[in-house]
PDB file of N, CA and C in Angstrom:
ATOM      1  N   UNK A   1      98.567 122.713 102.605  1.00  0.00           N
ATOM      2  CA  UNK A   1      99.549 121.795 102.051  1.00  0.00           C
ATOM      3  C   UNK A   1      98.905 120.417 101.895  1.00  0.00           C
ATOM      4  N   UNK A   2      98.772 120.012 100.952  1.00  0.00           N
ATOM      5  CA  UNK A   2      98.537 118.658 100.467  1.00  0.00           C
ATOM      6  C   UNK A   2      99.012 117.607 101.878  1.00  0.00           C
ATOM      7  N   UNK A   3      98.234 116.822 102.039  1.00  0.00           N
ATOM      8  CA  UNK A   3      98.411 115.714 103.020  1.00  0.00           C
ATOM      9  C   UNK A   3      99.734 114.959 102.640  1.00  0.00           C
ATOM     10  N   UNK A   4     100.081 114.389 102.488  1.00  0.00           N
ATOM     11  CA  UNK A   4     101.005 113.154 101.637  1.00  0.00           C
ATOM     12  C   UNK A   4     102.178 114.180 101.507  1.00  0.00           C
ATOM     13  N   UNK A   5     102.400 115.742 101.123  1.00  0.00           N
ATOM     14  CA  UNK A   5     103.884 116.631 101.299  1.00  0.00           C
ATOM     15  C   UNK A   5     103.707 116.823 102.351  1.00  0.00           C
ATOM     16  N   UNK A   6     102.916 117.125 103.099  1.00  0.00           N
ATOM     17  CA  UNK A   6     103.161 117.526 104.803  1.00  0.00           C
ATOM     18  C   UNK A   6     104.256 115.946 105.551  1.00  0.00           C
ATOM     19  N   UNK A   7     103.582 115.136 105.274  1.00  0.00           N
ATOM     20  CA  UNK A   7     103.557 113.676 105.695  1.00  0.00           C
ATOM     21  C   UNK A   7     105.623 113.472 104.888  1.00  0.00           C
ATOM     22  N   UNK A   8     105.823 113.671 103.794  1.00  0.00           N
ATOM     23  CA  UNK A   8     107.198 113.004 103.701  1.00  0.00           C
ATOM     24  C   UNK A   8     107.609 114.540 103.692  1.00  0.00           C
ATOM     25  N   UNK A   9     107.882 115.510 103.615  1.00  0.00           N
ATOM     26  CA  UNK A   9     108.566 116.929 104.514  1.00  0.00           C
ATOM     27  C   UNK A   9     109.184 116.513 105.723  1.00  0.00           C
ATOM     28  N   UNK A  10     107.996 116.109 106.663  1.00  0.00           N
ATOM     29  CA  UNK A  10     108.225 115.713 108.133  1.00  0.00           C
ATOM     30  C   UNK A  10     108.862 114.551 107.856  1.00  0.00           C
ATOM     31  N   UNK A  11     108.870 113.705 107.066  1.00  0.00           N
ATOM     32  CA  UNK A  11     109.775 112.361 107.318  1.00  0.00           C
ATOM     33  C   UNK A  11     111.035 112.825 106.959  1.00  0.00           C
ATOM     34  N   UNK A  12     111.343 113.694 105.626  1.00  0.00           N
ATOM     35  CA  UNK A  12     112.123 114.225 105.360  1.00  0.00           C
ATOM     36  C   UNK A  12     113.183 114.741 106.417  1.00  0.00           C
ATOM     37  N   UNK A  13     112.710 115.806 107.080  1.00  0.00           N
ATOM     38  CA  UNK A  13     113.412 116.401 107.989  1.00  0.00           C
ATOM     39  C   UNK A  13     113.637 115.934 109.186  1.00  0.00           C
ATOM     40  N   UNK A  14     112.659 114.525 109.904  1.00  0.00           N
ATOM     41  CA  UNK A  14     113.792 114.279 110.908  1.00  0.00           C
ATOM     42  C   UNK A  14     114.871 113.022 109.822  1.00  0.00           C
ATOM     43  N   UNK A  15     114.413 112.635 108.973  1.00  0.00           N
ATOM     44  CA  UNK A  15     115.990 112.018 108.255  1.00  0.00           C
ATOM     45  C   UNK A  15     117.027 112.768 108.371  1.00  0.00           C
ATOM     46  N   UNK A  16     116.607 113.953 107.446  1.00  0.00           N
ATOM     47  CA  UNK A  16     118.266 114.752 107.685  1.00  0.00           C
ATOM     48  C   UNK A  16     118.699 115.242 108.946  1.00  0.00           C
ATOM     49  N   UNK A  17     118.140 115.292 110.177  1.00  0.00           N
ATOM     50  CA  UNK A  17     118.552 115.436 110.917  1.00  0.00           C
ATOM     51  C   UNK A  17     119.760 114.471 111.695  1.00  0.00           C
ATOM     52  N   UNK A  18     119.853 113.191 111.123  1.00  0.00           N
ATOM     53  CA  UNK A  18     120.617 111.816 111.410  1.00  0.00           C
ATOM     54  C   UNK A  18     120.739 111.207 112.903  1.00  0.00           C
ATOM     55  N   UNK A  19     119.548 111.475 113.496  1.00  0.00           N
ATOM     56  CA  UNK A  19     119.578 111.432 115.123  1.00  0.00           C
ATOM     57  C   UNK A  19     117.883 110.825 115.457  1.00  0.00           C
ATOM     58  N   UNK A  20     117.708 109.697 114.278  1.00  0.00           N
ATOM     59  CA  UNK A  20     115.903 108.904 114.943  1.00  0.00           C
ATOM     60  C   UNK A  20     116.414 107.678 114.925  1.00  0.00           C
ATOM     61  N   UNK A  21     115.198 106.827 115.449  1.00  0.00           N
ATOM     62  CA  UNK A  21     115.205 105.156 115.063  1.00  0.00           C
ATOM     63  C   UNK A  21     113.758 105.119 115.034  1.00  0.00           C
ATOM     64  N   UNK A  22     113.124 104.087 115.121  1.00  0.00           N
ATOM     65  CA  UNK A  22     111.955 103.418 114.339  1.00  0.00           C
ATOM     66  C   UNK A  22     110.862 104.432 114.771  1.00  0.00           C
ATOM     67  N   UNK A  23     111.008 104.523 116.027  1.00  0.00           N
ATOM     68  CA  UNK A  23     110.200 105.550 116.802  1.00  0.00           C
ATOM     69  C   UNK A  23     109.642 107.163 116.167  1.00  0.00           C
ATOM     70  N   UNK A  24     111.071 107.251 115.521  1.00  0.00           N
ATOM     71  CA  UNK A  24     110.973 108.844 115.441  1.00  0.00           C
ATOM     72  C   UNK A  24     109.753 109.085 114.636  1.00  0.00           C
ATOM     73  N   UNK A  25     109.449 108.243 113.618  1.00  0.00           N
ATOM     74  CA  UNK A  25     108.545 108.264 112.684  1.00  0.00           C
ATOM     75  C   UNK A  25     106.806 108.536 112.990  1.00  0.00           C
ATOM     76  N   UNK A  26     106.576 107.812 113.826  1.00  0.00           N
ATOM     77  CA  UNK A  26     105.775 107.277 114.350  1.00  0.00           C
ATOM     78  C   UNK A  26     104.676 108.152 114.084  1.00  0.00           C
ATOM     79  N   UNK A  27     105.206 109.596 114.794  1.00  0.00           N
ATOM     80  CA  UNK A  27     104.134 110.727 114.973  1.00  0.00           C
ATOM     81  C   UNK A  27     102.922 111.233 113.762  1.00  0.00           C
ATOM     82  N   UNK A  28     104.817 111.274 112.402  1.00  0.00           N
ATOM     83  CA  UNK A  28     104.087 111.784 111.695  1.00  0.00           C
ATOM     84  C   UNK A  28     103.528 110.500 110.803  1.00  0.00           C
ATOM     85  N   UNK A  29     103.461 109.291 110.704  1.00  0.00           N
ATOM     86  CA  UNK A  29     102.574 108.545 110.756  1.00  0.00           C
ATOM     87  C   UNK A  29     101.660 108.342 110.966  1.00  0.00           C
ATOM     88  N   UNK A  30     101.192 108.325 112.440  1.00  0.00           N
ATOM     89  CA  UNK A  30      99.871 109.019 113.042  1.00  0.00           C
ATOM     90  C   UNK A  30      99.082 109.880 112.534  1.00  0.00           C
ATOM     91  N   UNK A  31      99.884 111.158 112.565  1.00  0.00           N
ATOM     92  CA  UNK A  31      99.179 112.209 111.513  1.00  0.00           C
ATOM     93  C   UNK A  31      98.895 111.957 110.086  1.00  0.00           C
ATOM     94  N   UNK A  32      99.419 111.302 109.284  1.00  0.00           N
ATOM     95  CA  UNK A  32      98.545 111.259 108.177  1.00  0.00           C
ATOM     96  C   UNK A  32      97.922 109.942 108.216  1.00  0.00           C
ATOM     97  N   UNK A  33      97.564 109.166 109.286  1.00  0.00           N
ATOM     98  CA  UNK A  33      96.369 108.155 109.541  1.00  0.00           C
ATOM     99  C   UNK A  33      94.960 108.862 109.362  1.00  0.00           C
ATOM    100  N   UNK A  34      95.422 109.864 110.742  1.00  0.00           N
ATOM    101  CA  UNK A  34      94.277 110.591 111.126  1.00  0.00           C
ATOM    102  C   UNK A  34      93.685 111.414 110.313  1.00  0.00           C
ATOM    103  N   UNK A  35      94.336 112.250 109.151  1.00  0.00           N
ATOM    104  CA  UNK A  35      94.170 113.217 108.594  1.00  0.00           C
ATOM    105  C   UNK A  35      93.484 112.156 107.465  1.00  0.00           C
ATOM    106  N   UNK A  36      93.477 110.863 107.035  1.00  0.00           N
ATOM    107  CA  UNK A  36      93.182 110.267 105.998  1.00  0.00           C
ATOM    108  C   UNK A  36      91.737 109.435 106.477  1.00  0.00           C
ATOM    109  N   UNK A  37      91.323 108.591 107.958  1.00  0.00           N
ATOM    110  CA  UNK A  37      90.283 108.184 108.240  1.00  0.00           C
ATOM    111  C   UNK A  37      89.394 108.920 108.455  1.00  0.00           C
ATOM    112  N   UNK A  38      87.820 108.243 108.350  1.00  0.00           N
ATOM    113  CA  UNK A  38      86.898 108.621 108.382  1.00  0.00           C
ATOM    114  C   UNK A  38      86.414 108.853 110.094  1.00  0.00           C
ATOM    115  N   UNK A  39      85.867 110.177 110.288  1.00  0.00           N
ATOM    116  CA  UNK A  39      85.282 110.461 111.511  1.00  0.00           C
ATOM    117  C   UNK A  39      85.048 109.828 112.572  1.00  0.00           C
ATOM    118  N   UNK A  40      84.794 108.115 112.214  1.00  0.00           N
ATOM    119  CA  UNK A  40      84.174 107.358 113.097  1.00  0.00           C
ATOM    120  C   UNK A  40      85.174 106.250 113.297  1.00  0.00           C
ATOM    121  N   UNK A  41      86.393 106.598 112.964  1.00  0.00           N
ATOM    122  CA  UNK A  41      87.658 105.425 113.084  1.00  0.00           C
ATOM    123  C   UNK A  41      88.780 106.294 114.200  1.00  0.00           C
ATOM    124  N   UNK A  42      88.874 105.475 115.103  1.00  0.00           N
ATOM    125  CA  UNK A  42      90.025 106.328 116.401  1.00  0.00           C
ATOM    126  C   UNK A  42      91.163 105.409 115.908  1.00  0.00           C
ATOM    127  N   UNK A  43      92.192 105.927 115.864  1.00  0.00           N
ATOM    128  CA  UNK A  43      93.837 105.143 116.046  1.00  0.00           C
ATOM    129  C   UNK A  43      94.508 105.422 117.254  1.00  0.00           C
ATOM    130  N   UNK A  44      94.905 104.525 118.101  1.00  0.00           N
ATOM    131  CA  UNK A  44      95.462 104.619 119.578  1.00  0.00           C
ATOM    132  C   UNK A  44      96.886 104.352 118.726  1.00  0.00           C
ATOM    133  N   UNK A  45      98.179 104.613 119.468  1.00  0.00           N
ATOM    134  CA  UNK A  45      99.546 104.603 119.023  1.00  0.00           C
ATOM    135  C   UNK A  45     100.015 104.156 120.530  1.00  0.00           C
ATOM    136  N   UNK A  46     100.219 102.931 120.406  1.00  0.00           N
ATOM    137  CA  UNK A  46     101.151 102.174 121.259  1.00  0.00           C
ATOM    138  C   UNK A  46      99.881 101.551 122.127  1.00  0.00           C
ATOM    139  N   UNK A  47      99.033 100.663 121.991  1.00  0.00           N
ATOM    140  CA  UNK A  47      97.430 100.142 122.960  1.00  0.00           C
ATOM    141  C   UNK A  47      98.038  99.295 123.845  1.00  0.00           C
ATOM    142  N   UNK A  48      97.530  99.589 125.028  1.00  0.00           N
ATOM    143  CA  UNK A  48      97.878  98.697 126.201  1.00  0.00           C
ATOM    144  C   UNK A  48      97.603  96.950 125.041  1.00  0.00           C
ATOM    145  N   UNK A  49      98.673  96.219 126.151  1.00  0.00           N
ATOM    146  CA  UNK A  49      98.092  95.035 126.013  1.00  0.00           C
ATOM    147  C   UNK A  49      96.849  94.365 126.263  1.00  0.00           C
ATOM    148  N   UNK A  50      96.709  92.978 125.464  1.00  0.00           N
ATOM    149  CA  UNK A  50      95.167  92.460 126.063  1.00  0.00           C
ATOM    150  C   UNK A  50      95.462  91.212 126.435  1.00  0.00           C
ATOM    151  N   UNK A  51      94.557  90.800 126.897  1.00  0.00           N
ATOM    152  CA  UNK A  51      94.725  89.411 127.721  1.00  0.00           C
ATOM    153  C   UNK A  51      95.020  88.181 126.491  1.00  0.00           C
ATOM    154  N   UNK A  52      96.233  87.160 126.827  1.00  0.00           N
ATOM    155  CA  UNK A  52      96.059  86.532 126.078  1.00  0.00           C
ATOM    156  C   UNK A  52      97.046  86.915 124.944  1.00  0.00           C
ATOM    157  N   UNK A  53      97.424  88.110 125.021  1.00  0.00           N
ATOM    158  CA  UNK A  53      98.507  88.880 123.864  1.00  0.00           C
ATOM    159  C   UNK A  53      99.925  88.767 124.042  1.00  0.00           C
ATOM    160  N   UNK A  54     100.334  88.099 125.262  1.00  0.00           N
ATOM    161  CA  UNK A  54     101.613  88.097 125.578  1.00  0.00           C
ATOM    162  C   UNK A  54     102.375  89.525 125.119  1.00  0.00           C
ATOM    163  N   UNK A  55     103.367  89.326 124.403  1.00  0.00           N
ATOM    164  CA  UNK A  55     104.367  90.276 124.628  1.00  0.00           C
ATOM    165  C   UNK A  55     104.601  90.970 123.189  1.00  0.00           C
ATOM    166  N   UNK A  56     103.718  90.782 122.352  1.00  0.00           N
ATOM    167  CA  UNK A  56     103.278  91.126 120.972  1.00  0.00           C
ATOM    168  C   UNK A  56     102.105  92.507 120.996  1.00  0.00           C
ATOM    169  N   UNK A  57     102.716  93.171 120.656  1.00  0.00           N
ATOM    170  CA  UNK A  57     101.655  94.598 121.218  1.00  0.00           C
ATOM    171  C   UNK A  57     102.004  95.370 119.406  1.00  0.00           C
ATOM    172  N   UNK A  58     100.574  95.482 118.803  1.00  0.00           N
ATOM    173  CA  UNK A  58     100.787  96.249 117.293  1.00  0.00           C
ATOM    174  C   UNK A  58     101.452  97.603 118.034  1.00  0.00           C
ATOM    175  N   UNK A  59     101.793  98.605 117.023  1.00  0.00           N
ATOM    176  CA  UNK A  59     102.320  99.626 116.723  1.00  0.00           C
ATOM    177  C   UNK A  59     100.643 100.859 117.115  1.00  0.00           C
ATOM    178  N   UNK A  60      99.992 100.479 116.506  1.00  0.00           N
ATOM    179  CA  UNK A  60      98.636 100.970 116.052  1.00  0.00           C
ATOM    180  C   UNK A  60      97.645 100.164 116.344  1.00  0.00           C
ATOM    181  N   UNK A  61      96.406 100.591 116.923  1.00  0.00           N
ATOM    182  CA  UNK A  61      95.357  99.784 116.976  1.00  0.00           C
ATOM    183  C   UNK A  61      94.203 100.908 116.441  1.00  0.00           C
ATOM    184  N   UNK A  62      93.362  99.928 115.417  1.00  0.00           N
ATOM    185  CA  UNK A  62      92.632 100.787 114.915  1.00  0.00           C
ATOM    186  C   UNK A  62      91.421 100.443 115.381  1.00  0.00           C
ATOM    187  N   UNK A  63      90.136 101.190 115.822  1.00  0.00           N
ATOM    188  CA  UNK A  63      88.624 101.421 116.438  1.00  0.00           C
ATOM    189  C   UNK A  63      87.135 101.989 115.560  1.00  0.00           C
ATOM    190  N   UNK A  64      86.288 101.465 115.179  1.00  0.00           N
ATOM    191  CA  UNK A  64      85.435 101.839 114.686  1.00  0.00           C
ATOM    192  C   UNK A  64      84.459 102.149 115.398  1.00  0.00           C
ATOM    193  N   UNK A  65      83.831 103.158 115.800  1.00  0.00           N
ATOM    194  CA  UNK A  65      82.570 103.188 116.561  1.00  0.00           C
ATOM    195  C   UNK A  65      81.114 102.919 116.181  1.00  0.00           C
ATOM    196  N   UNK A  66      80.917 102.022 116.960  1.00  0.00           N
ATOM    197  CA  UNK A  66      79.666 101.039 116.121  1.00  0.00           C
ATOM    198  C   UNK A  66      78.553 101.156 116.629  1.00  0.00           C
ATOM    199  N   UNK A  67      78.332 102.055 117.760  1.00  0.00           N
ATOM    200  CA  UNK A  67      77.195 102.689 118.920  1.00  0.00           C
ATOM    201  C   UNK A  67      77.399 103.655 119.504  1.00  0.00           C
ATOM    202  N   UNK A  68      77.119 104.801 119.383  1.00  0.00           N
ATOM    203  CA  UNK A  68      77.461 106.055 120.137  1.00  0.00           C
ATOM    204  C   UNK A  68      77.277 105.855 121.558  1.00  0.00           C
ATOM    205  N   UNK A  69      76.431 104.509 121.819  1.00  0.00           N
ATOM    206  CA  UNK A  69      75.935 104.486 123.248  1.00  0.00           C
ATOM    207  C   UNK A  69      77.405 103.500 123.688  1.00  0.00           C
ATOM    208  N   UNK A  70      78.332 103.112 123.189  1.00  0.00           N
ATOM    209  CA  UNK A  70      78.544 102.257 123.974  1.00  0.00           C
ATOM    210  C   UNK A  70      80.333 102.602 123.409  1.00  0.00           C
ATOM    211  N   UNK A  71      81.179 101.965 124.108  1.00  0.00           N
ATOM    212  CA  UNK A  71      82.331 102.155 123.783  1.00  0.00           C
ATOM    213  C   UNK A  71      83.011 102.009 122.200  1.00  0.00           C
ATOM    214  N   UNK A  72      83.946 102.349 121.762  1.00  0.00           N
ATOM    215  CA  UNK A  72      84.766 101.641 120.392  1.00  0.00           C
ATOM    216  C   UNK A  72      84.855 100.551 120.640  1.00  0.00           C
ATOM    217  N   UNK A  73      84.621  99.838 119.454  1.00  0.00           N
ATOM    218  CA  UNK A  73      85.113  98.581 118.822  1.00  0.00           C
ATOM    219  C   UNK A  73      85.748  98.022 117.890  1.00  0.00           C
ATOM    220  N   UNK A  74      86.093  97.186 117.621  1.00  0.00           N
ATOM    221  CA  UNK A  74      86.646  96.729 116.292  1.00  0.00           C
ATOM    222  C   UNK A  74      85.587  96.724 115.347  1.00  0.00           C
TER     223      UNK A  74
END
């Protein structure tokens, strides 16, 4: 199945179900992130806070790996 019908199907069907809020989405969001970046890009869904960030936390944080030796980065 084509990426992008998998992706609004699933949005589709929890709509008609009449029982989400912002959240519900989220997943299949995720999934067609993932299904669309390149190998070397991680998406975390919901990233701890960071110092300095107060009480403002994205939805998504996106990671490029820029050294196999060493952790993700921006």
């Amino acid at each position: 199945m084509d990426i992008f019908k998998k992706y609004t199907s699933e949005i589709q069907a929890i709509f008609e179900g009449k029982n989400y809020n912002e959240h519900s989405f989220r997943t299949c969001f995720e999934n067609l992130l993932n299904e669309l970046k390149p190998k070397e890009v991680k998406i975390i869904h919901e990233p701890k806070s960071e110092k300095g960030q107060g009480s403002i936390r994205p939805d998504f944080k996106t990671y490029k790996l820029i050294d196999k030796e060493k952790e993700l980065s921006y």
